[in-house]
N, C-alpha and C. Protein backbone atom coordinates (compact mmCIF):
# COMPACT_ATOMS: atom_id res chain seq x y z
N UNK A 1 -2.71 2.95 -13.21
CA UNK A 1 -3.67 2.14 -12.48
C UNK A 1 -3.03 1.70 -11.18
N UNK A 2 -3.96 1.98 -10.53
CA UNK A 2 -3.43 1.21 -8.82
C UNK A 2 -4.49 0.37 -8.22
N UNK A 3 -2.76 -0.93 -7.89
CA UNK A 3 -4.02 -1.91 -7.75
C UNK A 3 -3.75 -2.39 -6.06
N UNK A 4 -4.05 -2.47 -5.19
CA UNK A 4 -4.57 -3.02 -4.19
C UNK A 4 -4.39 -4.87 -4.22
N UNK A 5 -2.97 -5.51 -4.30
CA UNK A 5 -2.73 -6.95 -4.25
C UNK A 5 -3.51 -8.09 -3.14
N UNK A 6 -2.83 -8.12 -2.77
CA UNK A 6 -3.60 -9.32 -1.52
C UNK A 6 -2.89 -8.82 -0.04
N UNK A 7 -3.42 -9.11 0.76
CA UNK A 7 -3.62 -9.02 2.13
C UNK A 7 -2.61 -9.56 2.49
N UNK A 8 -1.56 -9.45 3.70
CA UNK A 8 -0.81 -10.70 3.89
C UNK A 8 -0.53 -10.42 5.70
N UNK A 9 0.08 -11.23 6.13
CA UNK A 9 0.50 -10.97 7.53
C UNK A 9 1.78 -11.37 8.04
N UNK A 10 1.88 -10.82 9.11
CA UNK A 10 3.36 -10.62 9.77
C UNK A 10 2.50 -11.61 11.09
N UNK A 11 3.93 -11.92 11.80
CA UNK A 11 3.80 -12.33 13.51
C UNK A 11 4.20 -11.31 13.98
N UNK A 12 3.25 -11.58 15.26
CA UNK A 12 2.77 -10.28 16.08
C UNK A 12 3.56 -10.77 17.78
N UNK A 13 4.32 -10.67 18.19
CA UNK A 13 3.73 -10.59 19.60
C UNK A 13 4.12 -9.17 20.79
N UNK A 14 2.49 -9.15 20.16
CA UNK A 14 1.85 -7.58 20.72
C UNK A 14 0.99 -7.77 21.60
N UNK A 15 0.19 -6.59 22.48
CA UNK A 15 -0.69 -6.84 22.71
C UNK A 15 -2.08 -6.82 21.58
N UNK A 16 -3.31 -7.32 22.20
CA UNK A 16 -4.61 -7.61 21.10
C UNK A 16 -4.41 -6.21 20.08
N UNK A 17 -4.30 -4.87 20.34
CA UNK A 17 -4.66 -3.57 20.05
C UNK A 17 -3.41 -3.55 18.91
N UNK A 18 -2.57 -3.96 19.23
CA UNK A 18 -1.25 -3.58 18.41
C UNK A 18 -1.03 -4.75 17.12
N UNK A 19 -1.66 -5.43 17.26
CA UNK A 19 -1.99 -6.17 16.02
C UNK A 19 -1.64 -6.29 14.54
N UNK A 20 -0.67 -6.52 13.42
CA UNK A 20 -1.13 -6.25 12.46
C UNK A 20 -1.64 -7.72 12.22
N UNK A 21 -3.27 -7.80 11.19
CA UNK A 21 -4.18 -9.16 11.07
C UNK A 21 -3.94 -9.25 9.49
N UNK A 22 -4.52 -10.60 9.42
CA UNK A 22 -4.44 -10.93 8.18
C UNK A 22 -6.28 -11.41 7.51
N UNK A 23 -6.76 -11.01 6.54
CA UNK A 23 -7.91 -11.47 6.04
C UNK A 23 -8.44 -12.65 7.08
N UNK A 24 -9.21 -13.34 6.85
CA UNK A 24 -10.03 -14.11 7.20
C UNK A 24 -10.78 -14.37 8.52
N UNK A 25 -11.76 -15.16 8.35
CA UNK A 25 -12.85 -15.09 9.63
C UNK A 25 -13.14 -13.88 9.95
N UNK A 26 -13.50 -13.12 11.10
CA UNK A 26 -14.02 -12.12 11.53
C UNK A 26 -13.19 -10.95 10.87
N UNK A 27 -12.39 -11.03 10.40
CA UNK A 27 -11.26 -9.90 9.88
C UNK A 27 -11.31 -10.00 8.53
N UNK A 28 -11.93 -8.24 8.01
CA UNK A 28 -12.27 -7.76 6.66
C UNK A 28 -10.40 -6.84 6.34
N UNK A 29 -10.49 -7.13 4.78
CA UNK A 29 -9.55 -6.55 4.29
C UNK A 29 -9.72 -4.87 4.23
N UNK A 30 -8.65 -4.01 4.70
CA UNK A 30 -8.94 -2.41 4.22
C UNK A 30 -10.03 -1.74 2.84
N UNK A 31 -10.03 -1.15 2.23
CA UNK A 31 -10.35 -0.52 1.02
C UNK A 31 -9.74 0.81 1.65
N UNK A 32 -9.75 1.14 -0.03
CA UNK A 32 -9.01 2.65 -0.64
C UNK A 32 -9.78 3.68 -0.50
N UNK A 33 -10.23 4.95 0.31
CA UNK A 33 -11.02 5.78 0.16
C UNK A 33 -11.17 6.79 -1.24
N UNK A 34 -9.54 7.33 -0.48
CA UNK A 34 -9.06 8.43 -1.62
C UNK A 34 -7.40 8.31 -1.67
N UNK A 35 -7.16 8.47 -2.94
CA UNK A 35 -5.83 8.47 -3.17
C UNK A 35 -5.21 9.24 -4.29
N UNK A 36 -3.90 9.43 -4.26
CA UNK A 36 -3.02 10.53 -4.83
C UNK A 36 -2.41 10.02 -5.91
N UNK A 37 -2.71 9.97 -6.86
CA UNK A 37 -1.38 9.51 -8.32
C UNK A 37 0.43 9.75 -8.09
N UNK A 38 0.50 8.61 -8.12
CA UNK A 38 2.08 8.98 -8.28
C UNK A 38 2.58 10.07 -9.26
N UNK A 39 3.64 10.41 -9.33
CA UNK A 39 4.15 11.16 -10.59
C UNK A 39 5.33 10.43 -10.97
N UNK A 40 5.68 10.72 -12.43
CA UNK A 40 7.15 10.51 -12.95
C UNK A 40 7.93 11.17 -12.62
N UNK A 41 9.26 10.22 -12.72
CA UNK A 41 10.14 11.28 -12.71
C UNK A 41 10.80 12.03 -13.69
N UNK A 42 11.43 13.06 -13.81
CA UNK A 42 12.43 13.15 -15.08
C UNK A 42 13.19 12.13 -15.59
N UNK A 43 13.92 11.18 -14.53
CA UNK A 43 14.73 10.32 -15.38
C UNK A 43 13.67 9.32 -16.10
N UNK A 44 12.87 8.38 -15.47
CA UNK A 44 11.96 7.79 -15.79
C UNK A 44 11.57 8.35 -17.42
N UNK A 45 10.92 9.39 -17.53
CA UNK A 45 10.53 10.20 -18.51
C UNK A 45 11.53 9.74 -19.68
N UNK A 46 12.38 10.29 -19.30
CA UNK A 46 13.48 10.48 -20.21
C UNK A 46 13.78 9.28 -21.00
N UNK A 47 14.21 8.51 -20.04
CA UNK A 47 14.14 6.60 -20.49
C UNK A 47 13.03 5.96 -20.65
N UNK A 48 11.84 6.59 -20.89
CA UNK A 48 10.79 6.06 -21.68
C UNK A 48 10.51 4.94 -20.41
N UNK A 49 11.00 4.99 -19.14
CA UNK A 49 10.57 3.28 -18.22
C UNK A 49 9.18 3.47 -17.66
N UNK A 50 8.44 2.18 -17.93
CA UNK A 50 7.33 2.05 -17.33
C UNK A 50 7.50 0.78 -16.55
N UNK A 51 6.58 1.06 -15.84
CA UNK A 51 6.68 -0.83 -15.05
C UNK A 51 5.62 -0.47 -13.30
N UNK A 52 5.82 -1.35 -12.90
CA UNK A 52 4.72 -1.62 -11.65
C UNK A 52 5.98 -1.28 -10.31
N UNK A 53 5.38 -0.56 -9.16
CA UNK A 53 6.21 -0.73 -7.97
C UNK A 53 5.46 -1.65 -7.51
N UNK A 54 5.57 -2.35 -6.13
CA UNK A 54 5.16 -3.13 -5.30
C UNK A 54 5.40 -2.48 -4.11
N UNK A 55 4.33 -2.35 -3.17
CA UNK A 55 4.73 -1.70 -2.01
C UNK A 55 3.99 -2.56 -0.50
N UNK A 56 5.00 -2.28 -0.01
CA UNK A 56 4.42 -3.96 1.44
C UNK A 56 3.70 -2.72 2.86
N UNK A 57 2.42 -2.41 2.41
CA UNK A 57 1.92 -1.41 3.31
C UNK A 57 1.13 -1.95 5.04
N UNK A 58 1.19 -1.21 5.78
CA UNK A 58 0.65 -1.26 6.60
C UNK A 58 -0.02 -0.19 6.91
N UNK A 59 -1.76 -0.71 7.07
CA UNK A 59 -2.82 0.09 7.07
C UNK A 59 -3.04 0.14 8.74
N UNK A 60 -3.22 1.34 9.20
CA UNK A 60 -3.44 1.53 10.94
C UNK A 60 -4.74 1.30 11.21
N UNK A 61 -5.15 1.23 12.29
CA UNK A 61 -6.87 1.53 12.80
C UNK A 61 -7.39 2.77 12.15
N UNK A 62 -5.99 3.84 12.34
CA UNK A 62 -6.71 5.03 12.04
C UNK A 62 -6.90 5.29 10.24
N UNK A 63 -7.12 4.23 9.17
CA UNK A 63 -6.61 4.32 8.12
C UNK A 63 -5.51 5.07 7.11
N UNK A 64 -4.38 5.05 7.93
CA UNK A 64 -3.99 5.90 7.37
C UNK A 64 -2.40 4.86 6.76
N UNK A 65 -1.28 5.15 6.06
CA UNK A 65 -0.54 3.77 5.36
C UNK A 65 0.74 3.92 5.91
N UNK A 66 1.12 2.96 6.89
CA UNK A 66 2.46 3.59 7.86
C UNK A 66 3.38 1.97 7.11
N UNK A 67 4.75 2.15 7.68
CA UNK A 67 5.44 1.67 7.80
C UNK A 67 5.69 0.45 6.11
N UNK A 68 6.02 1.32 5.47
CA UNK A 68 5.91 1.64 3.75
C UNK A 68 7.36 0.68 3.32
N UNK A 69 7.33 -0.68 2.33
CA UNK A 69 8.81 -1.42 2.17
C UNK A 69 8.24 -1.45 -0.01
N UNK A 70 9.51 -0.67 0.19
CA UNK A 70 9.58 -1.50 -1.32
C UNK A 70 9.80 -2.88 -1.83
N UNK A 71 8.40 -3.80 -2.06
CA UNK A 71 9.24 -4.86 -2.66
C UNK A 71 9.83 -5.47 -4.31
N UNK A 72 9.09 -4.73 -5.22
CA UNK A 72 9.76 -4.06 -5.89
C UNK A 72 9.80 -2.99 -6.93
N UNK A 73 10.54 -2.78 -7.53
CA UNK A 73 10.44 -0.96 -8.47
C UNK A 73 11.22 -1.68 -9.78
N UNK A 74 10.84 -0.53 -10.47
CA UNK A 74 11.59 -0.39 -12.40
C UNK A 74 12.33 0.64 -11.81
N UNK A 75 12.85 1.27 -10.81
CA UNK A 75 13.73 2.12 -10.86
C UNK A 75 13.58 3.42 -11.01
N UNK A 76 14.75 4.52 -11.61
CA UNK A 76 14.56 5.38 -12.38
C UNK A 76 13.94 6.46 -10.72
N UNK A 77 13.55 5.90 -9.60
CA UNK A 77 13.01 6.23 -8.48
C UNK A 77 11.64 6.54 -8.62
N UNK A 78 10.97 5.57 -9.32
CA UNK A 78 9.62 5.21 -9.40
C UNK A 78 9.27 4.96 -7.94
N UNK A 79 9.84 4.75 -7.46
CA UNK A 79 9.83 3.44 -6.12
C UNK A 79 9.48 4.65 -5.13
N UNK A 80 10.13 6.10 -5.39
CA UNK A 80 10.24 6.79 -4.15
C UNK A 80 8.66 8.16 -4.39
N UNK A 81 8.79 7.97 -5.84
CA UNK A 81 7.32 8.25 -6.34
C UNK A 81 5.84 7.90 -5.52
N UNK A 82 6.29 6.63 -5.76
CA UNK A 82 5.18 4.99 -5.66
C UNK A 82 4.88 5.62 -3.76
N UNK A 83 6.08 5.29 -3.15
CA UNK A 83 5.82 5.65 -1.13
C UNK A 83 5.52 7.46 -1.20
N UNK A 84 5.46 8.23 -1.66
CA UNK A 84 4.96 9.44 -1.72
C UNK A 84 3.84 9.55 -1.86
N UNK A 85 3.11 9.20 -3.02
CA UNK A 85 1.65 8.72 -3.04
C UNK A 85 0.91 8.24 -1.93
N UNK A 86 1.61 7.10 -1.73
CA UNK A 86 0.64 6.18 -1.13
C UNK A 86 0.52 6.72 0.54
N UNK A 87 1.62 7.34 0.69
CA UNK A 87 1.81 8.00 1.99
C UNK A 87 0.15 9.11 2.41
N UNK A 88 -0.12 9.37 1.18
CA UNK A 88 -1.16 10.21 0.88
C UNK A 88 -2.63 9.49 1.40
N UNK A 89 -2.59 8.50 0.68
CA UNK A 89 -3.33 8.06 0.67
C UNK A 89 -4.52 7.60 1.67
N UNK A 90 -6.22 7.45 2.21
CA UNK A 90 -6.78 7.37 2.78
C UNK A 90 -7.15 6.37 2.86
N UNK A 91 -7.37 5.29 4.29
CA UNK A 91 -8.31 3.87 4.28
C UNK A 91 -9.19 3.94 4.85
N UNK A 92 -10.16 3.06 4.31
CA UNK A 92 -11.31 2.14 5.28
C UNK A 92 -10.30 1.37 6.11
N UNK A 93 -10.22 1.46 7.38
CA UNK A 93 -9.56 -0.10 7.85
C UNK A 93 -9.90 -1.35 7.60
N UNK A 94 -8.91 -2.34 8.10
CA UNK A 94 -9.43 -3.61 8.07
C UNK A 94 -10.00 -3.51 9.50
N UNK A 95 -11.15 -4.17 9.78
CA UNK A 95 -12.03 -4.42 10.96
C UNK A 95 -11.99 -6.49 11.42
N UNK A 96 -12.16 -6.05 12.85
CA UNK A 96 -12.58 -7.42 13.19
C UNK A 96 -13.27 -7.20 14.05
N UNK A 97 -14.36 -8.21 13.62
CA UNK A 97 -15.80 -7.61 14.47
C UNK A 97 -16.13 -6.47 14.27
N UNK A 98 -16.29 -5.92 13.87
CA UNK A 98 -16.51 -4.40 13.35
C UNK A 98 -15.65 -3.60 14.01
N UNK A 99 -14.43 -3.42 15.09
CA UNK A 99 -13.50 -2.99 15.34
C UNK A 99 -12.54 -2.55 14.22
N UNK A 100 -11.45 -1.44 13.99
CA UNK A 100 -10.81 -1.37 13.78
C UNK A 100 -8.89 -1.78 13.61
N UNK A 101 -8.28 -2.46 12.65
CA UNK A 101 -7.35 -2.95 13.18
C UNK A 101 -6.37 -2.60 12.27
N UNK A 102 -4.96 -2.95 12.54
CA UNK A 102 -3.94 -3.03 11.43
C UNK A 102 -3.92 -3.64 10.90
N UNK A 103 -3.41 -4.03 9.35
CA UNK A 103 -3.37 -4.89 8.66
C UNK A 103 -1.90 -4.60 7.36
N UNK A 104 -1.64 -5.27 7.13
CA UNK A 104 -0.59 -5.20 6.05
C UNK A 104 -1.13 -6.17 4.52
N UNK A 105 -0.72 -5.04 4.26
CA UNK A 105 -0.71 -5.31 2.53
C UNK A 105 -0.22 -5.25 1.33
N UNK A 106 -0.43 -5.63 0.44
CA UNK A 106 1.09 -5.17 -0.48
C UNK A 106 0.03 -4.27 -1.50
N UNK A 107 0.18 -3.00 -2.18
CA UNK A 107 -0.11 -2.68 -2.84
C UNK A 107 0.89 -2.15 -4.32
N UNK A 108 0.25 -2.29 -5.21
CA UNK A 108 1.30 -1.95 -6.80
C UNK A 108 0.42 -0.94 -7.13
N UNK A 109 1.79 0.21 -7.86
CA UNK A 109 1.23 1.40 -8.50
C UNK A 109 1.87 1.32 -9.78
N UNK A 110 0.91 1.30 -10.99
CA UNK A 110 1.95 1.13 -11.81
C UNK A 110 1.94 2.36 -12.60
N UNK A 111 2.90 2.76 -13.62
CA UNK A 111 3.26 3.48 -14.01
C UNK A 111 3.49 3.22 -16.08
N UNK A 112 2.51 4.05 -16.49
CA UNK A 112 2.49 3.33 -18.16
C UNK A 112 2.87 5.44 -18.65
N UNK A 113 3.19 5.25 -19.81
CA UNK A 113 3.52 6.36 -20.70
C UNK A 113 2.45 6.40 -21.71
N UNK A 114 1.78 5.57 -21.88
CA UNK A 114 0.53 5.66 -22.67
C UNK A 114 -0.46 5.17 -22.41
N UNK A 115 -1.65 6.03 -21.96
CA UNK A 115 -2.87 5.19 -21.33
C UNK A 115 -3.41 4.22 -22.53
């Protein structure tokens, strides 16, 4: 399951365009179009580890998920799994005013051995 956490923000001093925003007032959070499943790894596998990554994303105008921080992993290189995926992955942007903008977010992919 991948879940899409909360919205959060950085300080900016950019110009208006270069922006990354945070939820509120005129400024809508991204959504997920389409996205890619992580995979396991062998070691993972092997050691039976499941657990959640955390990933501190930044969504562009152009929806697409740049500048990717692990905040955190079960290891095993779940973690490098977890930014492979998500690298994949397609957005709605976050908008203000119906504009397009950056936004940062943290998203978790988690990872179970038995649905």
């Amino acid at each position: 399951m991948i879940t899409v956490l909360a919205a959060t923000t950085i300080q900016a001093q950019a110009p208006e365009d270069e922006k990354v925003y945070k939820v509120g007032g005129a400024v809508s959070r991204p959504r997920v179009i389409s996205k890619v499943e992580a995979e396991y790894t062998p070691e993972a596998l092997k050691a039976g580890r499941q657990g959640s990554v955390i990933l501190q994303v930044v969504v562009t105008p152009d929806g697409e998920a740049s500048d990717i921080h692990v905040l955190r992993s079960p290891g095993f290189g779940l973690d490098e799994k977890a930014v492979e995926a998500v690298k994949q992955w397609t957005f709605q942007p976050a908008t203000k005013y119906g504009n397009p903008v950056a936004m940062k977010i943290n998203v978790q992919v988690d990872f179970h051995l038995y649905k």
